[in-house]
Structure formats: structure tokens, C-alpha cells
C-alpha atoms as a PDB file:
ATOM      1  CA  UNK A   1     -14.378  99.406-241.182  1.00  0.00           C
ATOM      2  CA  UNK A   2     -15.412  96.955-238.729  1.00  0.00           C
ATOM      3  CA  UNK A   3     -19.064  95.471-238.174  1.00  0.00           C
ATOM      4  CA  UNK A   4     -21.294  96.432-235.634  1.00  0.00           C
ATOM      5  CA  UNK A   5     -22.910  93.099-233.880  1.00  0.00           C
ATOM      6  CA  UNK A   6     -26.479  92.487-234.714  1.00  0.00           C
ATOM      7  CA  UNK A   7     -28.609  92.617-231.628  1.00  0.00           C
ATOM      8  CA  UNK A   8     -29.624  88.842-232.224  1.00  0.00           C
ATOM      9  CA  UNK A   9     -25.418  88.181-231.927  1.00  0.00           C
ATOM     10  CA  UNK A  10     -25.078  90.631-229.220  1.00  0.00           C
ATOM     11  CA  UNK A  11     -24.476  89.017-225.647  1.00  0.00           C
ATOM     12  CA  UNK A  12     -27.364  89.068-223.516  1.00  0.00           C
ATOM     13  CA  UNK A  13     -27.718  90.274-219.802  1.00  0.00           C
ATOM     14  CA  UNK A  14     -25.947  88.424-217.512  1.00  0.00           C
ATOM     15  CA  UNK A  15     -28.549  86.375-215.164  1.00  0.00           C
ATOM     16  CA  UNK A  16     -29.464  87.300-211.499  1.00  0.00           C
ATOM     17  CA  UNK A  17     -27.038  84.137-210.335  1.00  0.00           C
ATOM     18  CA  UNK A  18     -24.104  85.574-213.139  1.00  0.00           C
ATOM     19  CA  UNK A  19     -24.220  88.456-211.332  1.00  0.00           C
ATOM     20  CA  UNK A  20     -20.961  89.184-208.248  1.00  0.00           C
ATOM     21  CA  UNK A  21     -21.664  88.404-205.259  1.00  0.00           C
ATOM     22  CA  UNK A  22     -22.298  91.114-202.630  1.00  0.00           C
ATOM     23  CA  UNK A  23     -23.367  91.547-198.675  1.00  0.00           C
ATOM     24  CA  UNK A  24     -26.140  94.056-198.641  1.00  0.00           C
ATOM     25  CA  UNK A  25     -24.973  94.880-195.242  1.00  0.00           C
ATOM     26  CA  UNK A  26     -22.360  96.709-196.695  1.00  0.00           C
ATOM     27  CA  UNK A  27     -24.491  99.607-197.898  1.00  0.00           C
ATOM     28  CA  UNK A  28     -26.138 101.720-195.048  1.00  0.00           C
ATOM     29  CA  UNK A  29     -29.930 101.264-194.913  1.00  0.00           C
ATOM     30  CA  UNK A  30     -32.438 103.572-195.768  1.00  0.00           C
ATOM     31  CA  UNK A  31     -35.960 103.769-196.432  1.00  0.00           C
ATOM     32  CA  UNK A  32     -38.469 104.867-199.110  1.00  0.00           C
ATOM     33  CA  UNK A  33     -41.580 106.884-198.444  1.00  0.00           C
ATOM     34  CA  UNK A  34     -44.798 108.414-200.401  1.00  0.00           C
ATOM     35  CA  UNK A  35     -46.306 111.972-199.139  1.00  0.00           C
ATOM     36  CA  UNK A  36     -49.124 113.258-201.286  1.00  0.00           C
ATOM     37  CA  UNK A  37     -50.362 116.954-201.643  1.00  0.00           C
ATOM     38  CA  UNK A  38     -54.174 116.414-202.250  1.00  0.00           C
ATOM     39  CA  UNK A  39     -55.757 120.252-202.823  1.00  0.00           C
ATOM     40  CA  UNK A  40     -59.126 120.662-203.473  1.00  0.00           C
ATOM     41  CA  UNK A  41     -61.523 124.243-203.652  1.00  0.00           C
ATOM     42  CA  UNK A  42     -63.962 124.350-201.051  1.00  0.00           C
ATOM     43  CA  UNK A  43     -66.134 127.831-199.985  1.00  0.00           C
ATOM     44  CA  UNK A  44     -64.337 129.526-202.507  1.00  0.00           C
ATOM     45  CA  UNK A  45     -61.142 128.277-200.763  1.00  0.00           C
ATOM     46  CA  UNK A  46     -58.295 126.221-201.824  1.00  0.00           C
ATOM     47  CA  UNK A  47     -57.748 123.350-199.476  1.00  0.00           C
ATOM     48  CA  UNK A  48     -55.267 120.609-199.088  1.00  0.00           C
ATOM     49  CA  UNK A  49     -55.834 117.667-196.893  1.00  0.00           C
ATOM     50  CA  UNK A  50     -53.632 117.698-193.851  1.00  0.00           C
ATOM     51  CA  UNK A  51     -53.313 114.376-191.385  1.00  0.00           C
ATOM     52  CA  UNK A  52     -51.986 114.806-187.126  1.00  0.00           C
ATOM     53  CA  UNK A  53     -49.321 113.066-186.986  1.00  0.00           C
ATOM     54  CA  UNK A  54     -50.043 110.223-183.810  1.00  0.00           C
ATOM     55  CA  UNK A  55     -46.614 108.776-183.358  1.00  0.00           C
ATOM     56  CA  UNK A  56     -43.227 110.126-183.125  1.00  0.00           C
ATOM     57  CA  UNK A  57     -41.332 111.865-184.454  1.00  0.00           C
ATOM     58  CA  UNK A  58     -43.659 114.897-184.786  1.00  0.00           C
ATOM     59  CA  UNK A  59     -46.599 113.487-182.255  1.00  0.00           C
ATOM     60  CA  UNK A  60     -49.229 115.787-183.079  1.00  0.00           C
ATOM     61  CA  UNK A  61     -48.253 118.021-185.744  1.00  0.00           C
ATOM     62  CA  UNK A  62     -50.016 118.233-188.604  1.00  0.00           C
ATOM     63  CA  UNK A  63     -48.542 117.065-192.144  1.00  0.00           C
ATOM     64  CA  UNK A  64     -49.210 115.621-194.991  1.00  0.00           C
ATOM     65  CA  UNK A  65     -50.746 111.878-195.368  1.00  0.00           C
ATOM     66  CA  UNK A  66     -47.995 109.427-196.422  1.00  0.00           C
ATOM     67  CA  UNK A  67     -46.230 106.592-195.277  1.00  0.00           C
ATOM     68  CA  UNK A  68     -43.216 103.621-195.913  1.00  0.00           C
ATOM     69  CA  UNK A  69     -43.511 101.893-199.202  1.00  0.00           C
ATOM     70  CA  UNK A  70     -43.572  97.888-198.880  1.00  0.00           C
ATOM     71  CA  UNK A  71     -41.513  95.623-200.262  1.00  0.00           C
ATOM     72  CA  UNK A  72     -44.070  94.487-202.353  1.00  0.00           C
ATOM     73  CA  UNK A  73     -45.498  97.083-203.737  1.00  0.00           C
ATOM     74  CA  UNK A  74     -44.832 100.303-206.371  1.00  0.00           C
ATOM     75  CA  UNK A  75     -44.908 103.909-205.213  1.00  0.00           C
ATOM     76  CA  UNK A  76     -48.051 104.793-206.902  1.00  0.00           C
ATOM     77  CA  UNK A  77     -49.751 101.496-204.910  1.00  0.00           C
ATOM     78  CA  UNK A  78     -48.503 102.864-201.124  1.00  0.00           C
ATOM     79  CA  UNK A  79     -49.853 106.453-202.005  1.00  0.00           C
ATOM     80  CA  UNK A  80     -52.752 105.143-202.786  1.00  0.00           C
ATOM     81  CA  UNK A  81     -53.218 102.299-199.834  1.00  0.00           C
ATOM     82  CA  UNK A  82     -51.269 105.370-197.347  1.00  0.00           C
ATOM     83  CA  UNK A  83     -54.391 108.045-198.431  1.00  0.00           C
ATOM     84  CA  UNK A  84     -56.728 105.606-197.696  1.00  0.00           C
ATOM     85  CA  UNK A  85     -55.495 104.445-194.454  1.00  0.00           C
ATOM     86  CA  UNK A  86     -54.782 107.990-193.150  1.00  0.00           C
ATOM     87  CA  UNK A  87     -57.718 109.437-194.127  1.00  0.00           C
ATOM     88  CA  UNK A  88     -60.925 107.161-194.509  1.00  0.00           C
ATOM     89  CA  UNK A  89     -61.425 107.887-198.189  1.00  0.00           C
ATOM     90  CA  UNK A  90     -63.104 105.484-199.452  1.00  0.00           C
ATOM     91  CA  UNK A  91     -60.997 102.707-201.949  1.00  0.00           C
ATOM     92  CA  UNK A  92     -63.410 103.874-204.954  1.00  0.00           C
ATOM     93  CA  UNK A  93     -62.486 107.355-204.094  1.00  0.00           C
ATOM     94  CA  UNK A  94     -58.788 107.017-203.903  1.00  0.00           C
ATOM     95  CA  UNK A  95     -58.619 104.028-206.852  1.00  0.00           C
ATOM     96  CA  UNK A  96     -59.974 106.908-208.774  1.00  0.00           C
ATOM     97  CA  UNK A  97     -57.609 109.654-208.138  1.00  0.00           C
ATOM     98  CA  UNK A  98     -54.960 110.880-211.040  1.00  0.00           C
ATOM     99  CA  UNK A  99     -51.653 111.480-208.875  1.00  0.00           C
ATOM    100  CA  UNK A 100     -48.709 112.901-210.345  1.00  0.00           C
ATOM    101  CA  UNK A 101     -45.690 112.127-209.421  1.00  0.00           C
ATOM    102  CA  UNK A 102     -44.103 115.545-207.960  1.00  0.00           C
ATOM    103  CA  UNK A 103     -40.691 115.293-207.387  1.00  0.00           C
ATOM    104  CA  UNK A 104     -37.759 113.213-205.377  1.00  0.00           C
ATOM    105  CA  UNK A 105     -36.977 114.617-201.700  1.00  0.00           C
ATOM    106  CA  UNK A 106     -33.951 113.236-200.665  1.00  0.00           C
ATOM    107  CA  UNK A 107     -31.632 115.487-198.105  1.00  0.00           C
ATOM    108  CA  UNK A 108     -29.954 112.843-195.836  1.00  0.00           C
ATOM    109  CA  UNK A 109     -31.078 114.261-192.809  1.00  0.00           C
ATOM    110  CA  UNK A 110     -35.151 115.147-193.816  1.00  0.00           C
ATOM    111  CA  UNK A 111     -36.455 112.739-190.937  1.00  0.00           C
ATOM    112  CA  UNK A 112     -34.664 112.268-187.836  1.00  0.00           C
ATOM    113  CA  UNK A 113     -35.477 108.061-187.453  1.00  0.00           C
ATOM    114  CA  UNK A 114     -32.792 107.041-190.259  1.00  0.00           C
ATOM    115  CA  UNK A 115     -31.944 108.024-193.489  1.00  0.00           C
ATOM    116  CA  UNK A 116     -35.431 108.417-195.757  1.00  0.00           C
ATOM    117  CA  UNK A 117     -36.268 109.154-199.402  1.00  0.00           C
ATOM    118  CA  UNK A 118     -39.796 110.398-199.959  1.00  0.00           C
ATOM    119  CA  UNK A 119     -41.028 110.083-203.252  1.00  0.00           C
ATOM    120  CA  UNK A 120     -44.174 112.841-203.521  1.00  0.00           C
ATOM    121  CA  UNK A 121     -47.565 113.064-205.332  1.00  0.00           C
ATOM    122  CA  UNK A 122     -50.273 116.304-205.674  1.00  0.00           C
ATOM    123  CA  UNK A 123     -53.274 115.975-206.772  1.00  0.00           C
ATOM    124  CA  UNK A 124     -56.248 118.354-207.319  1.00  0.00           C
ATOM    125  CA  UNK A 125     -59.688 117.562-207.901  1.00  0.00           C
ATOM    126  CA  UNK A 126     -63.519 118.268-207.434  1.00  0.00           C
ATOM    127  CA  UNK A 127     -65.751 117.381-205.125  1.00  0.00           C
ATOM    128  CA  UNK A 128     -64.122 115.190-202.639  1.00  0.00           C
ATOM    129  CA  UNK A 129     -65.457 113.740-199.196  1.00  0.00           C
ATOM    130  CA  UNK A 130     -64.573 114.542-195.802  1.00  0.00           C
ATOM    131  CA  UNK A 131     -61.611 112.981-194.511  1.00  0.00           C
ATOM    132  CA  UNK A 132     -61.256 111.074-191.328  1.00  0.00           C
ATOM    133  CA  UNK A 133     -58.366 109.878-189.343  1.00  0.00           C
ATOM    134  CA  UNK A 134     -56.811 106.430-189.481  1.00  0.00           C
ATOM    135  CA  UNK A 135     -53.675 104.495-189.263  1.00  0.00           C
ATOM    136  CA  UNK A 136     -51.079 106.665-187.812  1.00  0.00           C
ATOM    137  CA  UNK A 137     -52.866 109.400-188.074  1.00  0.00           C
ATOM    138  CA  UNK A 138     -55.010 110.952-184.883  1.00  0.00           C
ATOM    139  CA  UNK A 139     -56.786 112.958-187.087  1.00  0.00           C
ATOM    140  CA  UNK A 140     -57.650 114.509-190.749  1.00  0.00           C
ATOM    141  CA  UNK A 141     -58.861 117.229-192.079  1.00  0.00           C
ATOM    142  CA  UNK A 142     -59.150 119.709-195.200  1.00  0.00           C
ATOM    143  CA  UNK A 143     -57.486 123.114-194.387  1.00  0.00           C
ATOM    144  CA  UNK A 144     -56.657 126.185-196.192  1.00  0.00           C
ATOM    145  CA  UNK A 145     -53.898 126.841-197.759  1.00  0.00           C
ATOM    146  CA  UNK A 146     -53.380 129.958-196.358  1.00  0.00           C
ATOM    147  CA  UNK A 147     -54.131 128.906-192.994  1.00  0.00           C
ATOM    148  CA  UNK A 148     -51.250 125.802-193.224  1.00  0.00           C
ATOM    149  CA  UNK A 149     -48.030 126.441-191.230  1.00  0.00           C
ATOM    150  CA  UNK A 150     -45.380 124.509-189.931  1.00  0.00           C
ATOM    151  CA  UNK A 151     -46.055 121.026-190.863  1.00  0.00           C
ATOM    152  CA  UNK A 152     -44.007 118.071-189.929  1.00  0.00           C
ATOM    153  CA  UNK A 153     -40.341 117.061-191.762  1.00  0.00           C
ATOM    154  CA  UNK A 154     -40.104 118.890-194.809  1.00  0.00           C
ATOM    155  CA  UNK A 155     -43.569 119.170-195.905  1.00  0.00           C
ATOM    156  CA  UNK A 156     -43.646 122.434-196.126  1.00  0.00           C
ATOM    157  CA  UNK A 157     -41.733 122.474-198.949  1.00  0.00           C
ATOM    158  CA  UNK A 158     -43.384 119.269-200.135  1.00  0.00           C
ATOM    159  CA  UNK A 159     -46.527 121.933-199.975  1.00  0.00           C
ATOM    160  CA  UNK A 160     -45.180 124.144-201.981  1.00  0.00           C
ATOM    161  CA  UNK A 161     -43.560 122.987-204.437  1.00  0.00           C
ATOM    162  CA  UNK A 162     -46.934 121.062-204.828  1.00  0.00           C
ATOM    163  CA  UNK A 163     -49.207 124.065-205.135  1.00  0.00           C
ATOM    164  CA  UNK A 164     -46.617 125.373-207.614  1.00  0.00           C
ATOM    165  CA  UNK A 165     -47.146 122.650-210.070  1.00  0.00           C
ATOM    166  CA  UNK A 166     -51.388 122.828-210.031  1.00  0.00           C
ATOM    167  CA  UNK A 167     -50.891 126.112-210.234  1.00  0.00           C
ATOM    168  CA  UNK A 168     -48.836 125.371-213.714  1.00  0.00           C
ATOM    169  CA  UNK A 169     -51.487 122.519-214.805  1.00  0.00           C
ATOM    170  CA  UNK A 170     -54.121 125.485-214.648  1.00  0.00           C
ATOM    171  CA  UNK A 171     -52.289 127.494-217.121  1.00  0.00           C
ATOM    172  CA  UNK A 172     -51.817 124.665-219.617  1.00  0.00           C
ATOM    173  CA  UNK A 173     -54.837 122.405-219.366  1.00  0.00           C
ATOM    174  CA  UNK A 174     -58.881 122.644-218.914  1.00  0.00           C
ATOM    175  CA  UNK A 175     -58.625 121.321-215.304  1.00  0.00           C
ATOM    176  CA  UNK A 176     -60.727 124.266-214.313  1.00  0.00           C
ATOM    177  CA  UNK A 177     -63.839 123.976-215.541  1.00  0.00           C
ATOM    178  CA  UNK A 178     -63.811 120.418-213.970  1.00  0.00           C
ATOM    179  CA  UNK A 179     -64.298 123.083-210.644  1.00  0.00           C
ATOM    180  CA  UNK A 180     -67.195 124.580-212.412  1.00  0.00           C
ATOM    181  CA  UNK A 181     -70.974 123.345-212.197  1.00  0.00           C
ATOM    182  CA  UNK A 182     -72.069 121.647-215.804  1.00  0.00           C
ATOM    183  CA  UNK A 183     -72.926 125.178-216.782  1.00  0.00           C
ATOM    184  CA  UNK A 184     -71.243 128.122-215.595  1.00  0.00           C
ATOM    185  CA  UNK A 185     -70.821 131.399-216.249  1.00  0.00           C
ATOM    186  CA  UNK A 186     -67.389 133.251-216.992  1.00  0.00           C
ATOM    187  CA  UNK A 187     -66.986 135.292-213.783  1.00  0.00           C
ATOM    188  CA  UNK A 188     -67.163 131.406-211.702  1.00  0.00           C
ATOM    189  CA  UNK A 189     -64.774 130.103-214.038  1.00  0.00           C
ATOM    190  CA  UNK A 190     -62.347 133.297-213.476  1.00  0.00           C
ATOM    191  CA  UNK A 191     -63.256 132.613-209.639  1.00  0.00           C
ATOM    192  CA  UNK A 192     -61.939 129.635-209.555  1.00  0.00           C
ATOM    193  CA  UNK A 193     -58.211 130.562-211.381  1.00  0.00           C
ATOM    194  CA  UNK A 194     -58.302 133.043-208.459  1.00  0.00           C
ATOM    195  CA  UNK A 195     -59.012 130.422-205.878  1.00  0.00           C
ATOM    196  CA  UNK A 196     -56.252 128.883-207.221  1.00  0.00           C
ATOM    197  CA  UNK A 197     -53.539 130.833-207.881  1.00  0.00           C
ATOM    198  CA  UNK A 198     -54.095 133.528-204.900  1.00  0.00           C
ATOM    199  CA  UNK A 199     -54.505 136.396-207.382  1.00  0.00           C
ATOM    200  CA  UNK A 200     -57.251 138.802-209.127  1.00  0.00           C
ATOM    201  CA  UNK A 201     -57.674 138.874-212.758  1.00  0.00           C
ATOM    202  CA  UNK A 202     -58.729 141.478-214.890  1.00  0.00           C
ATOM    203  CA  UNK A 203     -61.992 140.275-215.904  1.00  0.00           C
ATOM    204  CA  UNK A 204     -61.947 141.704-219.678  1.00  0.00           C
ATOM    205  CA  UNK A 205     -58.263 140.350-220.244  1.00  0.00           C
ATOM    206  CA  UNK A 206     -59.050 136.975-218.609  1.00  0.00           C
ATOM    207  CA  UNK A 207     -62.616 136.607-220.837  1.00  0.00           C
ATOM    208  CA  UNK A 208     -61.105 137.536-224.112  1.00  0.00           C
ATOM    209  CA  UNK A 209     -58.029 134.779-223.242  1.00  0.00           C
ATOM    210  CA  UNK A 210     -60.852 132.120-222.901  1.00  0.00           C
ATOM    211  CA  UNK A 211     -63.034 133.110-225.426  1.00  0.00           C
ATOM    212  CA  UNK A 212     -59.962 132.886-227.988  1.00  0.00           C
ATOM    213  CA  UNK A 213     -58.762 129.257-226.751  1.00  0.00           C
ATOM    214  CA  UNK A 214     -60.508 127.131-228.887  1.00  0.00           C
ATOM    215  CA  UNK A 215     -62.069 123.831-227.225  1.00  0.00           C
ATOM    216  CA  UNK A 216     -62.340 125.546-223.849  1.00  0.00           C
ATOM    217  CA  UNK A 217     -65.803 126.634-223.240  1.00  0.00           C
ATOM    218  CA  UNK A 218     -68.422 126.157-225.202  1.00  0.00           C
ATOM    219  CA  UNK A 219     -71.719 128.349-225.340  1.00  0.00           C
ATOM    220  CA  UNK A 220     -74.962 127.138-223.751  1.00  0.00           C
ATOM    221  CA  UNK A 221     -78.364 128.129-225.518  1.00  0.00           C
ATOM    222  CA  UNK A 222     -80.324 129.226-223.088  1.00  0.00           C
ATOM    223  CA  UNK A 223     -80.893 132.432-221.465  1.00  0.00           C
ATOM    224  CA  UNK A 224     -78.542 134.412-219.340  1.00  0.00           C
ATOM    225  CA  UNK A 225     -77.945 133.511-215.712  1.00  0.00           C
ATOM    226  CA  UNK A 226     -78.456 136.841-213.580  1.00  0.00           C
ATOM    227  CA  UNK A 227     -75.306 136.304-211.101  1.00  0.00           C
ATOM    228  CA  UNK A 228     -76.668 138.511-208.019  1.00  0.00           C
ATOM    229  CA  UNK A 229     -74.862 141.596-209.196  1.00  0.00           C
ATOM    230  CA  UNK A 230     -76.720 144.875-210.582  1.00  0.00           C
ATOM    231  CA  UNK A 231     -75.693 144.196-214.281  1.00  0.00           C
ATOM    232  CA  UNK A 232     -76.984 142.189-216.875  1.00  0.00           C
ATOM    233  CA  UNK A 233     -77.446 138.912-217.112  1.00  0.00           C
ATOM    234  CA  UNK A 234     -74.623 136.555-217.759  1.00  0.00           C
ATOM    235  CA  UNK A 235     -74.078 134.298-220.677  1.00  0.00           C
ATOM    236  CA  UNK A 236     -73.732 130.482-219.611  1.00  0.00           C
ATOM    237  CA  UNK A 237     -70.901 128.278-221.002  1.00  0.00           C
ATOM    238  CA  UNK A 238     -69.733 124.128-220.555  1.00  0.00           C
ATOM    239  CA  UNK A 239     -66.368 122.611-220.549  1.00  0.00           C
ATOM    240  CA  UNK A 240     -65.039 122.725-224.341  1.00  0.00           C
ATOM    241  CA  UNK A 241     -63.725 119.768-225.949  1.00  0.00           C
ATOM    242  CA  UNK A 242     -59.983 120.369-225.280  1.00  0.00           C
ATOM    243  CA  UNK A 243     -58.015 118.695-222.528  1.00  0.00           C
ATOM    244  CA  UNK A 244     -54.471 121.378-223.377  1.00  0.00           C
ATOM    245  CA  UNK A 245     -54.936 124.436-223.856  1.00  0.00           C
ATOM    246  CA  UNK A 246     -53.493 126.254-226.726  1.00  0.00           C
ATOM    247  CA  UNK A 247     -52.500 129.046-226.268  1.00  0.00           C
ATOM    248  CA  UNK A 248     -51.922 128.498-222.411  1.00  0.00           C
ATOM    249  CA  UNK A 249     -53.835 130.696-220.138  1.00  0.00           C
ATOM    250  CA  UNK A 250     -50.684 131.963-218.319  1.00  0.00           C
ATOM    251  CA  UNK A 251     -50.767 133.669-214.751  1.00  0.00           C
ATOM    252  CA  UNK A 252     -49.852 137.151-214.866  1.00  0.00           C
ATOM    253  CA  UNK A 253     -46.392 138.211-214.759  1.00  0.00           C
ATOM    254  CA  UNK A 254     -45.109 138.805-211.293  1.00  0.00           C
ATOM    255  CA  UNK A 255     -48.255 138.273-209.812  1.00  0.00           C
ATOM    256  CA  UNK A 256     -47.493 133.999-208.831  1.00  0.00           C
ATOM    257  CA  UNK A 257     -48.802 133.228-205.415  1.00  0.00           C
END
């Protein structure tokens, strides 16, 4: 039986100047782009930060921030330098943003100028600032969701495929308690998995689910919070010590937004 090469006698990579020859110009051009779905709950609302468009194509419509990656830079850099331009957040606030990578959009004729590959991001997270316009955009904002229609190119779907996959993180990690003040009662918590994912829960079903997730919550010793309502007083809790929830906290059946 014949020997396999060991990697130290295997042949290595052939060099950038080893490599053929070839005219560039013989490919057609396109471009690569970053679009980011940034979602946030504000008033008991969930938002997602929308820029107006102030060039062409799409002068004036509203869409999501984003913008042409440079030659010198990675995907995750433009998305990051693009929110930032488009809507005044600060560096700090955008340095410190976790974006996940969403998905590859690539039909060849998703933006009328030439041939264009977006490469999206979503994010969701607490407590952030109020936008303003910048770069190419006229004008920024935080709307909600159920409010957004018709955005420019194919954000739309960008959107919701977007919303789809916080909607998953909530069902599989702790990211909503990040939502929640540093003590909060159950009812808040289930308020904000409504916010979320656009339906009601059954309060009993959806407070025995987190009481039996170990490392979610975490009781508070102090007194009960009255909430405002005409029953008694309700216990107060903190974010657990899990970051995955096990077993996940799934939306119910047939009820996804």
C-alpha cells in the first residue's frame, strides 16, 4: 500500500507571483455592502433604527443604515464605521455593539446602480441613544416595527429575516433580562418576550418555564414590589447566572410573529 506524504514533505502553496496570470477585467464588477438591523424596546415597543435615504437610488425612503465596504477594511469594520456615520452614535457606542452576522443577500438585480452583494448584521440591545442623521443619510430615527413599511432595495426582507433571528436568540439565551431593570419582577420580564415576539403569553405557563430554567433568574430578598394591579404584591428577581438557556424558552407553537 502506498505512503501518504507527511505534511512537512507535502508541497506547499504556490506563491502570489506562482500563481497564472489573469486580467481582472475579465470578470464583471460588482460591489460589496453591509446593512445592519439594529432593534431595540422602547415604550414597551420594539424598535429598529431606520436611516432616509439622501441620494439616489431611493432619495428619501427610509431603510436601513449601511453602506460600501472599503478596500481596506473587513465587513464587521464598515458596519461598524457605516452605523456611526449614518446615525451619530457615538464610536464608544457602536465599538461596543455585538453584531451578528445575519445572512448573505445576493439576487443580481437587488440594487439598480450595478450588481451588489450585501452582507447583513442585527443586533438587539438595551438602552441605546437617539440617533441622528449623517453621511448619506438625511435623517435617522428609531421606529416601530409595526409601523415600518416599504423600505428601500430589499430591506424589507433584510427586516425580517432579522427580527426572525432575535426572536430565536430570545428562546435560547438570557438576552431578556438584559431588557429588564437590575430587579424585576416576572410579569416585566414576560412583557418584554411579548414586546418581542408580537404575542401574549400565558402568564402561569410562561412563570413555571422560567422558574424551572436553572441560572435564569435568581430571587431577590426583599419584599414584594406591588406592580399597580389589585393583587398582591410581586416577588422581585435578577438576571441568573446562565448566558443559554436550557431548556429553551420556546415561542408558542403557531403563534410566531
Amino acid at each position: 500500500m502506498p505512503r501518504r506524504a507527511s505534511p512537512s514533505a507535502a508541497q506547499p502553496a504556490p506563491a502570489p507571483d506562482d500563481l497564472p496570470e489573469y486580467d481582472p477585467r475579465a470578470f464583471p464588477p460588482f460591489a460589496v455592502t453591509v446593512d445592519l438591523a439594529v432593534f431595540t424596546v422602547r415604550s414597551a415597543r420594539l424598535n429598529v433604527l431606520l436611516v432616509e435615504r439622501g441620494e439616489a437610488p431611493y432619495r428619501g425612503a427610509w431603510a436601513l443604515p449601511g453602506g460600501f465596504i472599503r478596500p481596506d477594511e473587513s465587513a464587521g469594520g464598515a458596519a461598524r464605521r457605516e452605523l456611526a456615520e449614518e446615525t451619530g452614535l457615538s464610536p464608544h457606542t457602536v465599538r461596543d455593539l455585538h453584531l451578528e452576522q445575519l445572512r448573505t443577500y445576493s439576487d443580481p438585480d437587488r440594487d439598480p446602480r450595478m450588481r451588489v452583494v450585501s452582507v447583513a448584521y442585527a443586533a438587539l440591545l438595551p438602552d441605546l441613544p437617539e440617533p441622528r442623521g449623517g453621511g448619506d443619510a438625511a435623517a435617522a430615527r428609531w421606529t416601530a416595527l409595526a409601523d415600518v413599511s416599504a423600505l428601500a432595495f430589499d430591506h424589507d426582507r433584510i427586516l425580517t429575516d432579522a427580527h426572525d433571528r432575535i426572536c430565536a436568540k430570545f428562546e435560547y439565551t438570557c438576552l431578556a433580562t438584559s431588557f429588564c431593570p437590575p430587579e424585576f419582577t416576572l410579569g416585566e420580564l414576560q412583557q418584554i418576550y411579548e414586546t418581542v415576539w408580537g404575542v401574549a403569553l400565558d402568564r402561569p405557563n410562561f412563570r413555571r418555564k422560567v422558574l424551572a430554567t436553572p441560572g435564569f433568574v435568581e430571587p431577590v430578598d426583599r419584599p414584594p414590589r406591588r406592580t399597580g394591579g389589585r393583587g398582591k404584591p410581586a416577588a422581585l428577581y435578577r438576571a441568573g447566572t446562565a448566558s443559554a438557556l436550557h431548556p429553551p424558552l420556546l415561542r408558542p407553537e403557531g403563534r410566531q410573529p
